[in-house]
N, C-alpha and C. Protein backbone atom coordinates (compact mmCIF):
# COMPACT_ATOMS: atom_id res chain seq x y z
N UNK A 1 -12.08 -12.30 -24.38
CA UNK A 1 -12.45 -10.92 -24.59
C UNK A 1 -11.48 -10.30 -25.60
N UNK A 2 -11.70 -9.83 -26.86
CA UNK A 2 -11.13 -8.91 -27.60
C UNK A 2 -10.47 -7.65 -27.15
N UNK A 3 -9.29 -7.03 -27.64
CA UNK A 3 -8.52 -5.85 -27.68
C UNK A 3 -9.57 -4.87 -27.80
N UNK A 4 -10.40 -4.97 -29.23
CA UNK A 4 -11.08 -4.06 -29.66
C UNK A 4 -12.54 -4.16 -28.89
N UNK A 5 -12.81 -3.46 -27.40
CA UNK A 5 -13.67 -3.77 -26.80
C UNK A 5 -14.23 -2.58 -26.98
N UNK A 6 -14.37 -1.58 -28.24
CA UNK A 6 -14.72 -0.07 -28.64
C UNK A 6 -15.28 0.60 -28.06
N UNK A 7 -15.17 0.89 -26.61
CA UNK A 7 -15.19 1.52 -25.51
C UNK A 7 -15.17 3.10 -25.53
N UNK A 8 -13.52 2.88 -26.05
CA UNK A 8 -13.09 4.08 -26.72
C UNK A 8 -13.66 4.93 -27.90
N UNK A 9 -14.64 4.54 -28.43
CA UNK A 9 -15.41 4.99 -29.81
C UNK A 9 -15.76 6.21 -29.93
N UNK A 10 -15.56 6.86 -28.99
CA UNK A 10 -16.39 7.97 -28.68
C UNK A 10 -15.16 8.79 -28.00
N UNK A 11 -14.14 8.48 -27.85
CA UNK A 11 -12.93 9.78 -27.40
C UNK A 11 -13.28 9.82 -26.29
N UNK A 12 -13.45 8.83 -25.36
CA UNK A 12 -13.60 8.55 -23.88
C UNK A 12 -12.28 6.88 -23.95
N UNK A 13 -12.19 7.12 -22.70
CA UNK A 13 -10.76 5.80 -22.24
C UNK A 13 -11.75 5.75 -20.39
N UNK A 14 -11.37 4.56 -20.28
CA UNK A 14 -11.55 4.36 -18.45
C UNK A 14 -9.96 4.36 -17.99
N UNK A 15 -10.41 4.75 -16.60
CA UNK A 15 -8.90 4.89 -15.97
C UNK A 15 -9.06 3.68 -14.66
N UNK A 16 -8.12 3.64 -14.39
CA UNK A 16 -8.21 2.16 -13.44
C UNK A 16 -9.46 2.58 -12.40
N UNK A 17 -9.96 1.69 -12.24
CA UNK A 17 -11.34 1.31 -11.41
C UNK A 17 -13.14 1.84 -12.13
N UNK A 18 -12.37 2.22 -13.58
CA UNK A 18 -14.12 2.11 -14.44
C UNK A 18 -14.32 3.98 -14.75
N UNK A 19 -13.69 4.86 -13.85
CA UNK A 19 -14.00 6.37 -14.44
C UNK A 19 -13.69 6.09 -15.97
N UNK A 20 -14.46 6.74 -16.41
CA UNK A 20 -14.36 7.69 -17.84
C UNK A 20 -14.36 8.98 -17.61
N UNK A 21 -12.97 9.30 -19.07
CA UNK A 21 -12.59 10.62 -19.00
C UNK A 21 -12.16 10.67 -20.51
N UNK A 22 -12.05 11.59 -21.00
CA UNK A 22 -11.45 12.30 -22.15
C UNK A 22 -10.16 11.41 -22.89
N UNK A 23 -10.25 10.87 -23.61
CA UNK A 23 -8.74 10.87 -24.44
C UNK A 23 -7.76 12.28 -24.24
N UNK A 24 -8.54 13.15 -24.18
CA UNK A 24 -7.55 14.50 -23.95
C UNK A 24 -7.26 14.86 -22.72
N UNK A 25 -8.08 13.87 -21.77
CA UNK A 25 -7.86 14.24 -20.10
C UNK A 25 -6.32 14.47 -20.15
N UNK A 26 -5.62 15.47 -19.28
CA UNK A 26 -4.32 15.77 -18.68
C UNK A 26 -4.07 14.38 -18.12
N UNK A 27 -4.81 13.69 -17.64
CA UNK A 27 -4.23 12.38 -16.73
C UNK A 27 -3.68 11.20 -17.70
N UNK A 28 -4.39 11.13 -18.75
CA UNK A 28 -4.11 10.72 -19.99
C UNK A 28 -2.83 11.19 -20.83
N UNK A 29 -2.71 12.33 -20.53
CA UNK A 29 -1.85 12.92 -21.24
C UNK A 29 -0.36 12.54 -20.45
N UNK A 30 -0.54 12.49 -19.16
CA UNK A 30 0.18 12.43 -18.44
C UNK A 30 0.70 10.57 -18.56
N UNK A 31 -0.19 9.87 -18.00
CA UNK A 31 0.62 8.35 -17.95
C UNK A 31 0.79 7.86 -19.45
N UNK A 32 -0.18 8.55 -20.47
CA UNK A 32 0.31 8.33 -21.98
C UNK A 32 1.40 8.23 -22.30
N UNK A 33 2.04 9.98 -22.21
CA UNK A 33 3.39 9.85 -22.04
C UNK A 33 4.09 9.17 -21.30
N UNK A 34 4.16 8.34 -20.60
CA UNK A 34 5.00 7.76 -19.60
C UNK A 34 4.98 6.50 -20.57
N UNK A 35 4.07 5.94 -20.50
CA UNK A 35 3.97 4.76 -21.70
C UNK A 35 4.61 5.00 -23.37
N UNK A 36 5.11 6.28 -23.54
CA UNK A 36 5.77 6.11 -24.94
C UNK A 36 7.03 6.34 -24.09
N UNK A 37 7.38 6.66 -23.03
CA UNK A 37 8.76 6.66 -22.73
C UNK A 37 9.28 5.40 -22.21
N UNK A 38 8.25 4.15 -21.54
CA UNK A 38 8.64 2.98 -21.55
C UNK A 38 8.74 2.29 -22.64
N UNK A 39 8.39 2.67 -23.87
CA UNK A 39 8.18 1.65 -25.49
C UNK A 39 9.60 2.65 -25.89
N UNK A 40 9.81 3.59 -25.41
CA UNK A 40 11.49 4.27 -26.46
C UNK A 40 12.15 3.59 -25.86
N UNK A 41 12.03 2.98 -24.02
CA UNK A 41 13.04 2.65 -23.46
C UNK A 41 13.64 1.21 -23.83
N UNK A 42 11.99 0.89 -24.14
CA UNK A 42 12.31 -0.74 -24.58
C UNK A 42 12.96 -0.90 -26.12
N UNK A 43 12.79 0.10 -26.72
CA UNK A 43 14.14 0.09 -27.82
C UNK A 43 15.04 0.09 -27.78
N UNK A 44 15.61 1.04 -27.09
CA UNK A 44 16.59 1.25 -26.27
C UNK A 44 17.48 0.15 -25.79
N UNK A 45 16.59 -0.82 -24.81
CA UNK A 45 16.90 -1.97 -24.47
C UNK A 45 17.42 -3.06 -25.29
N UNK A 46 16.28 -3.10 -26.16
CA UNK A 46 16.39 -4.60 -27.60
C UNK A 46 17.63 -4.09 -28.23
N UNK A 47 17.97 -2.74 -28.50
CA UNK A 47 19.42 -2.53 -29.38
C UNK A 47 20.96 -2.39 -28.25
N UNK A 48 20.68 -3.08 -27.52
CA UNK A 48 21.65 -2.18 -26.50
C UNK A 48 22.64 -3.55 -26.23
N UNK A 49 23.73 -4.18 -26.30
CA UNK A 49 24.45 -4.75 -26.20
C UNK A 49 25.17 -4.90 -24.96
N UNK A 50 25.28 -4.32 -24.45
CA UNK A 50 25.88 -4.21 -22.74
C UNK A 50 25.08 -4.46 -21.88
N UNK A 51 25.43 -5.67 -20.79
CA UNK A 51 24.16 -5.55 -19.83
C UNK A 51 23.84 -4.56 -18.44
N UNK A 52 25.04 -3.77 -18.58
CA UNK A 52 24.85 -2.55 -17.81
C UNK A 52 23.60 -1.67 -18.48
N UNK A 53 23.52 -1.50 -19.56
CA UNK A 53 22.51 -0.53 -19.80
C UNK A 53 21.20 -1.48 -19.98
N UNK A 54 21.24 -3.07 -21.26
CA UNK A 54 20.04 -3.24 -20.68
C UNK A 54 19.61 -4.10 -19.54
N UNK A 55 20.10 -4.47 -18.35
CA UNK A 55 19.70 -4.78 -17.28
C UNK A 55 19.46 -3.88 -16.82
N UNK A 56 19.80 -2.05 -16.62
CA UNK A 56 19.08 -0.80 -15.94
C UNK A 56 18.02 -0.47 -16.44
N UNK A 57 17.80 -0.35 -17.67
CA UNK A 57 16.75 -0.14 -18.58
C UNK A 57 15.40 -0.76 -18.22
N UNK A 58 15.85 -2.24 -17.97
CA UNK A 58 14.72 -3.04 -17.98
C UNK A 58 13.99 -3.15 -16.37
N UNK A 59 15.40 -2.21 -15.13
CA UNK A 59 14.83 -2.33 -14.13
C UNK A 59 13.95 -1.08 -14.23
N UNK A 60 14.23 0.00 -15.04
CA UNK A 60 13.48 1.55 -14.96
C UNK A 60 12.42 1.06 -15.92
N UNK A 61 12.29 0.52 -16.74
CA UNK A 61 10.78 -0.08 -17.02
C UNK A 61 9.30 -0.42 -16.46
N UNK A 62 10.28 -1.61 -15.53
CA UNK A 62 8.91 -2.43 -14.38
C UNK A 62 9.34 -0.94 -13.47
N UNK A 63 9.45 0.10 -13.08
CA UNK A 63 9.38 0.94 -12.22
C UNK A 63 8.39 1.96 -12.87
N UNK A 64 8.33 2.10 -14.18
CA UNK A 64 7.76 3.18 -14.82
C UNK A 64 6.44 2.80 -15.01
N UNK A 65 6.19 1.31 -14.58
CA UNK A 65 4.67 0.40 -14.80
C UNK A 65 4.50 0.56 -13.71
N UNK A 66 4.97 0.78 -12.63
CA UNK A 66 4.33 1.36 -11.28
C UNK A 66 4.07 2.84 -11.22
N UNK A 67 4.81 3.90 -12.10
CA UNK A 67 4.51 5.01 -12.03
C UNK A 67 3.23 5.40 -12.94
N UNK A 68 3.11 4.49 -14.03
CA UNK A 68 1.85 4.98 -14.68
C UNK A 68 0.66 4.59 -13.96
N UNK A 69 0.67 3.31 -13.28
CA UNK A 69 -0.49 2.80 -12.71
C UNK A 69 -0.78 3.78 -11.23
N UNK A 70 0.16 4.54 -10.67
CA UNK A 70 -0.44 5.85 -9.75
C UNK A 70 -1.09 6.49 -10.79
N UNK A 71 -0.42 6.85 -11.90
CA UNK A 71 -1.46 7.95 -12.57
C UNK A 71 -2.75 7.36 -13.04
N UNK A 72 -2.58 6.57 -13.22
CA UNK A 72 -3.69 5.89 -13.91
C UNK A 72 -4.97 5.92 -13.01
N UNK A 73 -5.13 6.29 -12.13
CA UNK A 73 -5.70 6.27 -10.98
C UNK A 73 -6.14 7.39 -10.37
N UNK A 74 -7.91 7.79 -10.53
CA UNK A 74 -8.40 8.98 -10.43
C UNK A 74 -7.93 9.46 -9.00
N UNK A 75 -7.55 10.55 -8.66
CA UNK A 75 -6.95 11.35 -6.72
C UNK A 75 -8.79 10.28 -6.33
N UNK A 76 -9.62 10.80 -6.66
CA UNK A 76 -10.85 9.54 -5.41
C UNK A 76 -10.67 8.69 -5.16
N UNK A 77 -10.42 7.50 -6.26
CA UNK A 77 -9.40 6.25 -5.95
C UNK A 77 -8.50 5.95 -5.74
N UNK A 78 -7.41 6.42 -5.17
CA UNK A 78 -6.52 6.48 -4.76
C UNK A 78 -6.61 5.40 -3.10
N UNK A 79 -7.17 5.52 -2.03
CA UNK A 79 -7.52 4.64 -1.24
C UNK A 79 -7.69 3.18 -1.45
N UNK A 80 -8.79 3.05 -2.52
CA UNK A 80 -8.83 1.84 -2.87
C UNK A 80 -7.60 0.82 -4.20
N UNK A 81 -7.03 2.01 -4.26
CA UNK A 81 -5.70 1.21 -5.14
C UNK A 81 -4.53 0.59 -3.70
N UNK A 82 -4.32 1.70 -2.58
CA UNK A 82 -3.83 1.30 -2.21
C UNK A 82 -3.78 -0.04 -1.31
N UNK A 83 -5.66 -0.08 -1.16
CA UNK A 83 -6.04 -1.67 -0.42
C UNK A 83 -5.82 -2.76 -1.15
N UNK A 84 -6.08 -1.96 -2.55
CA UNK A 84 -5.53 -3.56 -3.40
C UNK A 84 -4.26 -3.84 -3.72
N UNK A 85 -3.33 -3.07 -2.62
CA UNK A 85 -1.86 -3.56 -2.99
C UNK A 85 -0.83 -3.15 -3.40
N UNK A 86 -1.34 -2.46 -4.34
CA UNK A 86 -0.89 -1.50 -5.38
C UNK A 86 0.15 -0.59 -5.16
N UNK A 87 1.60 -0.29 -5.36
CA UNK A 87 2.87 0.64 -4.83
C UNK A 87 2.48 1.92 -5.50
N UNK A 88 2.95 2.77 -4.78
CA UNK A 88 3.22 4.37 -4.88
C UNK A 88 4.70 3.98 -5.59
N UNK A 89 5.66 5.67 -6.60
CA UNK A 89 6.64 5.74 -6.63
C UNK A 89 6.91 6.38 -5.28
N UNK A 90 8.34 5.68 -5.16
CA UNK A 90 8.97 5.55 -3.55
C UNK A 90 9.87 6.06 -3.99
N UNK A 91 10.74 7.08 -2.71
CA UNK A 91 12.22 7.50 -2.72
C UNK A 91 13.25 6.54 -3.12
N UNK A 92 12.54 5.69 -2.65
CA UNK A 92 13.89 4.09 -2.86
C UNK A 92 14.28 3.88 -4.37
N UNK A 93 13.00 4.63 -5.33
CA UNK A 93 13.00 4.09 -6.59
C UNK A 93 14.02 5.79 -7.33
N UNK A 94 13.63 6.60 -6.66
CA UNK A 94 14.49 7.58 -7.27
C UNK A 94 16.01 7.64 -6.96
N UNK A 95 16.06 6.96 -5.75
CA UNK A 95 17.41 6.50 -4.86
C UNK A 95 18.91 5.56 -5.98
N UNK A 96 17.53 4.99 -6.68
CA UNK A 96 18.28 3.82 -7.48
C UNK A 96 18.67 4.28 -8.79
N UNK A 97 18.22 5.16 -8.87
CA UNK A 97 18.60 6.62 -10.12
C UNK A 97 19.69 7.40 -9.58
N UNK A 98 19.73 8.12 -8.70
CA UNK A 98 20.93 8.68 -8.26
C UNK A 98 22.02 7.93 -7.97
N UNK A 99 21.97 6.31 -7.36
CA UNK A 99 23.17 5.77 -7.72
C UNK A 99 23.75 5.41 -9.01
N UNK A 100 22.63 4.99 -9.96
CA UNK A 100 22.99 4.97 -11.66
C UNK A 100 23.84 6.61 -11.94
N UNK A 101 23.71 7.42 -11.75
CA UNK A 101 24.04 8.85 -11.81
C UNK A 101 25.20 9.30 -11.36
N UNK A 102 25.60 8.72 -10.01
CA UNK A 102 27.20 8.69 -9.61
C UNK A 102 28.02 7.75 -10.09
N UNK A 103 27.45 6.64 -10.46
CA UNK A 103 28.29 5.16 -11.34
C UNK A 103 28.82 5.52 -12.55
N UNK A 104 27.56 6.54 -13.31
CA UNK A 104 28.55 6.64 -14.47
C UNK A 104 29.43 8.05 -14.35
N UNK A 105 29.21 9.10 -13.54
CA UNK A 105 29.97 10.18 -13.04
C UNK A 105 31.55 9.71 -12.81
N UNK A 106 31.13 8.65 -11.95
CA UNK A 106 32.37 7.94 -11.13
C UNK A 106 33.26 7.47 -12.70
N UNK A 107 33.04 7.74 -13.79
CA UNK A 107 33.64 6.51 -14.85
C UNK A 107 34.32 8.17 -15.67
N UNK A 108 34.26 8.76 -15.74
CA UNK A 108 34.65 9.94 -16.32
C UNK A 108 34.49 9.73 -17.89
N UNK A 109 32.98 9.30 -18.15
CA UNK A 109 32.49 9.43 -19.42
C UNK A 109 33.17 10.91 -20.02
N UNK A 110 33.27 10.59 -22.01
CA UNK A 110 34.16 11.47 -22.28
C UNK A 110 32.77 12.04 -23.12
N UNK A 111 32.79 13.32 -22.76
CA UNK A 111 31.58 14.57 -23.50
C UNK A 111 31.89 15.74 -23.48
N UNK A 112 31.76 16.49 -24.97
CA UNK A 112 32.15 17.71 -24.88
C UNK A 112 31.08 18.86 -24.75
N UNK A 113 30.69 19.72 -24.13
CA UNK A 113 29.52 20.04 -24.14
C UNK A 113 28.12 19.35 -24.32
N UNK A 114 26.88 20.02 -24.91
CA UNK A 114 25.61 19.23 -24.96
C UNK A 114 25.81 18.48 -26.04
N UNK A 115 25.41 17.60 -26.62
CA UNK A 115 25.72 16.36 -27.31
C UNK A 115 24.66 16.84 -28.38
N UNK A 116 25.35 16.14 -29.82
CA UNK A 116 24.14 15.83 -30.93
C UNK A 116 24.08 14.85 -31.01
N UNK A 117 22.50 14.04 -30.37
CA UNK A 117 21.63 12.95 -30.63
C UNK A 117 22.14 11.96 -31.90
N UNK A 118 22.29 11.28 -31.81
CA UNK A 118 22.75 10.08 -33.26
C UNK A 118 24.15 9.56 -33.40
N UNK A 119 25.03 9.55 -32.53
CA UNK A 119 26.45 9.10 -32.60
C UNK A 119 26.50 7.86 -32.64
N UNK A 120 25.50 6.86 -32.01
CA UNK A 120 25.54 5.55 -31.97
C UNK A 120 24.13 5.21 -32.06
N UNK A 121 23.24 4.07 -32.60
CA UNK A 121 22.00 3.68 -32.80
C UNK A 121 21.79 3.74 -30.94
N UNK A 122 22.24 3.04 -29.98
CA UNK A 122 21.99 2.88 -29.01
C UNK A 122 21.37 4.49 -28.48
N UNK A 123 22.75 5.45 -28.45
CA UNK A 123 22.69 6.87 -27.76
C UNK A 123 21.34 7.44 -28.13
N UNK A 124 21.33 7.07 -29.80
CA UNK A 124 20.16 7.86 -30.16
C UNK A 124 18.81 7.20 -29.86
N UNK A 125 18.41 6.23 -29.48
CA UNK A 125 17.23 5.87 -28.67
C UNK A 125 17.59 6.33 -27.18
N UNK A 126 18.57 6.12 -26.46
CA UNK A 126 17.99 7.12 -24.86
C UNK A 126 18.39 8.25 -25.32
N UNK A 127 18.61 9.45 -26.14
CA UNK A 127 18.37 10.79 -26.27
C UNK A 127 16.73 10.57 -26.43
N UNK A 128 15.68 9.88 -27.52
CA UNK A 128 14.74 10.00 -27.90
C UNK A 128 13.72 9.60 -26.71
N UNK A 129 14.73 8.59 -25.90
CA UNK A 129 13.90 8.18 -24.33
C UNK A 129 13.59 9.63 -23.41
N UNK A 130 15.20 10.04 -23.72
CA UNK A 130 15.48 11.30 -22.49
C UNK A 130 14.38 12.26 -22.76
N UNK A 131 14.09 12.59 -24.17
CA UNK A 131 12.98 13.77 -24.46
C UNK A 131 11.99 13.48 -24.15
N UNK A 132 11.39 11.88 -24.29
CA UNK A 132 10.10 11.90 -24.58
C UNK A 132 10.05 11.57 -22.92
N UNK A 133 10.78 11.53 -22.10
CA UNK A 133 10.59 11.90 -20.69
C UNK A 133 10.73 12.87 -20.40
N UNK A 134 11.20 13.88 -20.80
CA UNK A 134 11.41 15.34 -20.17
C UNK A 134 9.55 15.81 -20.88
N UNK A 135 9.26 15.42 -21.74
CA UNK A 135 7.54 15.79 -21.71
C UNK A 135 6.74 15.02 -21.35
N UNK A 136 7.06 13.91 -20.59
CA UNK A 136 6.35 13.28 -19.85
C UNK A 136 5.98 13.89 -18.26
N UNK A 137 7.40 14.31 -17.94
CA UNK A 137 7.56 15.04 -16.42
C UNK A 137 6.99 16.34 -16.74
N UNK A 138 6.74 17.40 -18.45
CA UNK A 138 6.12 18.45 -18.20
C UNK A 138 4.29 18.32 -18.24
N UNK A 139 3.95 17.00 -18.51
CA UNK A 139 2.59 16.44 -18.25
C UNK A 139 2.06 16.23 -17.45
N UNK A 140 2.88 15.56 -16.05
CA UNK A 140 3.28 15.03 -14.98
C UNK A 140 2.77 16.24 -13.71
N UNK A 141 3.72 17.82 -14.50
CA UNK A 141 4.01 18.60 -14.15
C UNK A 141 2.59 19.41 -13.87
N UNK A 142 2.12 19.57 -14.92
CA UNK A 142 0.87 20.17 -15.35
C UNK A 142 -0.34 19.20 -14.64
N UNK A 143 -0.32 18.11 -14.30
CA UNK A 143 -1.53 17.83 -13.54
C UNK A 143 -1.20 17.81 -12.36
N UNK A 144 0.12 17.76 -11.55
CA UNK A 144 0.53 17.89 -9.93
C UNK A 144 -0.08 19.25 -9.80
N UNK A 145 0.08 20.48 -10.58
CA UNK A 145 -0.24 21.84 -10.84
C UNK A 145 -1.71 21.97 -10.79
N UNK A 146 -2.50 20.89 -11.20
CA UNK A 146 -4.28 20.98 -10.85
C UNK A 146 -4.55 20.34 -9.63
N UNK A 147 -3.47 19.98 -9.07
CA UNK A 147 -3.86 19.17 -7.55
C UNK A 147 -4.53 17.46 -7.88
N UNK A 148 -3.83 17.08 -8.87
CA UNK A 148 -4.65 15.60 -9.25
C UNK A 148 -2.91 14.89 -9.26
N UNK A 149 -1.79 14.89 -8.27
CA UNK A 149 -1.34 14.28 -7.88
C UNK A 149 -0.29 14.81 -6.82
N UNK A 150 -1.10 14.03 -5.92
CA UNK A 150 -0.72 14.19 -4.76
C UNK A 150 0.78 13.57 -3.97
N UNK A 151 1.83 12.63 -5.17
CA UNK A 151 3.14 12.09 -4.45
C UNK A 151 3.94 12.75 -5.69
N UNK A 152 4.51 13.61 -4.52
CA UNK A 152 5.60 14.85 -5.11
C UNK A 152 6.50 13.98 -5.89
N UNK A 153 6.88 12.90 -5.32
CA UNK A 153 8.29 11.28 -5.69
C UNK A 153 7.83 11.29 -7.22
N UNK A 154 6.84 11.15 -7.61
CA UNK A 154 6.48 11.24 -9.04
C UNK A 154 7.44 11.47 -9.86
N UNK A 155 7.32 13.48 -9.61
CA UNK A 155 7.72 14.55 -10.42
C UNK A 155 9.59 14.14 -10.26
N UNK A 156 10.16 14.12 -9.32
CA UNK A 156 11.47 13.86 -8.60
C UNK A 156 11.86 12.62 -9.64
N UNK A 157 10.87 11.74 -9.69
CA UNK A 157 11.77 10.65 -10.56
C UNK A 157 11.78 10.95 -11.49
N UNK A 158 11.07 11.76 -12.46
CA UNK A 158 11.08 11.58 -13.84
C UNK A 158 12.13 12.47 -14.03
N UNK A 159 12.23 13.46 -13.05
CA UNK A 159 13.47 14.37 -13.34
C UNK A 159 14.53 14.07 -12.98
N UNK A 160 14.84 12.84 -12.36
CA UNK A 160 16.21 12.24 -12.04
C UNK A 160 16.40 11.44 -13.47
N UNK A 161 15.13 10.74 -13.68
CA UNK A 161 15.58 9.71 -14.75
C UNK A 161 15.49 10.47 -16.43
N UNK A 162 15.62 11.66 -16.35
CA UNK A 162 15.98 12.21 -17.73
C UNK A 162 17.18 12.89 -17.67
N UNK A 163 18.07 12.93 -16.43
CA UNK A 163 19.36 13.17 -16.45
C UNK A 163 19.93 12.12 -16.70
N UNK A 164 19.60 10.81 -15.54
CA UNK A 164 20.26 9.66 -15.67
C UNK A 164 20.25 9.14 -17.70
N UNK A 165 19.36 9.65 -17.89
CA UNK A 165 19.04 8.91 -19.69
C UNK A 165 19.98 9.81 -20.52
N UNK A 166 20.47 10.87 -20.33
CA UNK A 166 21.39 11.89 -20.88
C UNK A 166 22.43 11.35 -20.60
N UNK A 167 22.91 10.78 -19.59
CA UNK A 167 24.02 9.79 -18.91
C UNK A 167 24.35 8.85 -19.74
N UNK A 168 23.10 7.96 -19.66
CA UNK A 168 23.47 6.44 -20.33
C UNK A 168 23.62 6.62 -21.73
N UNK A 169 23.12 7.55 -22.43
CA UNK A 169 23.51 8.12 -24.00
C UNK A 169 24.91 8.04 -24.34
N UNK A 170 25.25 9.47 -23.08
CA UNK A 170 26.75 9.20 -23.03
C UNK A 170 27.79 8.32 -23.38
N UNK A 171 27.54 7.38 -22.00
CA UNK A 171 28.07 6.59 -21.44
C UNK A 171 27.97 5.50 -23.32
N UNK A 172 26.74 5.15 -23.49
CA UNK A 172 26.59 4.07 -24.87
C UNK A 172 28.05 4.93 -25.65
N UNK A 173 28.20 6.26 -26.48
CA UNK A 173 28.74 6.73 -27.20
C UNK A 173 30.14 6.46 -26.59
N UNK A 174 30.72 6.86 -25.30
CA UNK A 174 32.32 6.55 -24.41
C UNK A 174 32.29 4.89 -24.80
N UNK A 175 31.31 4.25 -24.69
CA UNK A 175 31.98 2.47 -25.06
C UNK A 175 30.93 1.96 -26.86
N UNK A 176 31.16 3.16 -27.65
CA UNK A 176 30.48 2.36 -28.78
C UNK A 176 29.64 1.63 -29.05
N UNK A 177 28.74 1.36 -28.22
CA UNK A 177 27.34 1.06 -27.70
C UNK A 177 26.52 0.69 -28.63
């Protein structure tokens, strides 16, 4: 089966289990963004020399492929994702963000006020991660707000993990990264 299965031809996309909706659907808009914040992260990753950052990186990745695939997933289907197996974002997964968050706290990264983006190739891909997640979580934001997602853990991670990404910026720039 081909990529180009032109489905899409018409400014319609399916969402997991066959709905069609809008290229402009909010839900779209919503795990879209999540998917350009896993492709900044994976830059992020490929330039990143330390395996503290990309061994975290690459675990907040496969976590962010579980967070798009809730969205991806009309509130009706929601039942049947979960018979097929399929994980919710879990506290456990925002859990593992707040310890990334005291680890580098605990290190007394050196920052003087809010930072300008570009000090190191590394910093400046998770600044570009950190943004394009902070409008991922206001996408996120905006369809929890129409009642089309129903696990609050969602919203909670993306807003843990755009502090934690302001962190690891840091943290790249304190070790030359």
């Amino acid at each position: 089966m081909s990529i180009a299965t032109k489905t899409g031809d018409r400014g319609t996309t399916a969402l997991m289990y066959g709905r069609r909706v809008s290229k402009t659907h909010p839900r779209v808009e919503a795990y879209g963004s999540v998917d350009e914040l896993n492709a900044a992260l994976g830059t992020a990753r490929a330039i990143a020399r330390h395996n503290f950052l990309s061994d975290n990186l690459l675990v907040i990745q496969k976590d962010l492929v579980v967070l798009m695939g809730e969205l991806a997933v009309a509130h009706e289907d929601l039942p049947r994702y979960l018979k097929g197996g399929f994980k919710l974002v879990a506290p456990e997964m925002t859990a593992k963000l707040d310890a990334l968050v005291k680890e580098i706290e605990a290190q007394k990264i050196s920052f003087d006020g809010w930072a300008t983006p570009g000090a190191t190739p590394v910093s400046a891909a998770l600044d570009v991660a950190r943004t394009t997640c902070r409008r991922a979580e206001r996408r996120v934001c905006a369809l929890s707000e129409a009642g089309e997602v129903p696990n609050a853990e969602v919203i909670i991670y993306l807003n843990r993990l755009s502090d934690l990404l302001w962190l690891f910026a840091r943290w790249a720039e304190t070790k030359a990264e």
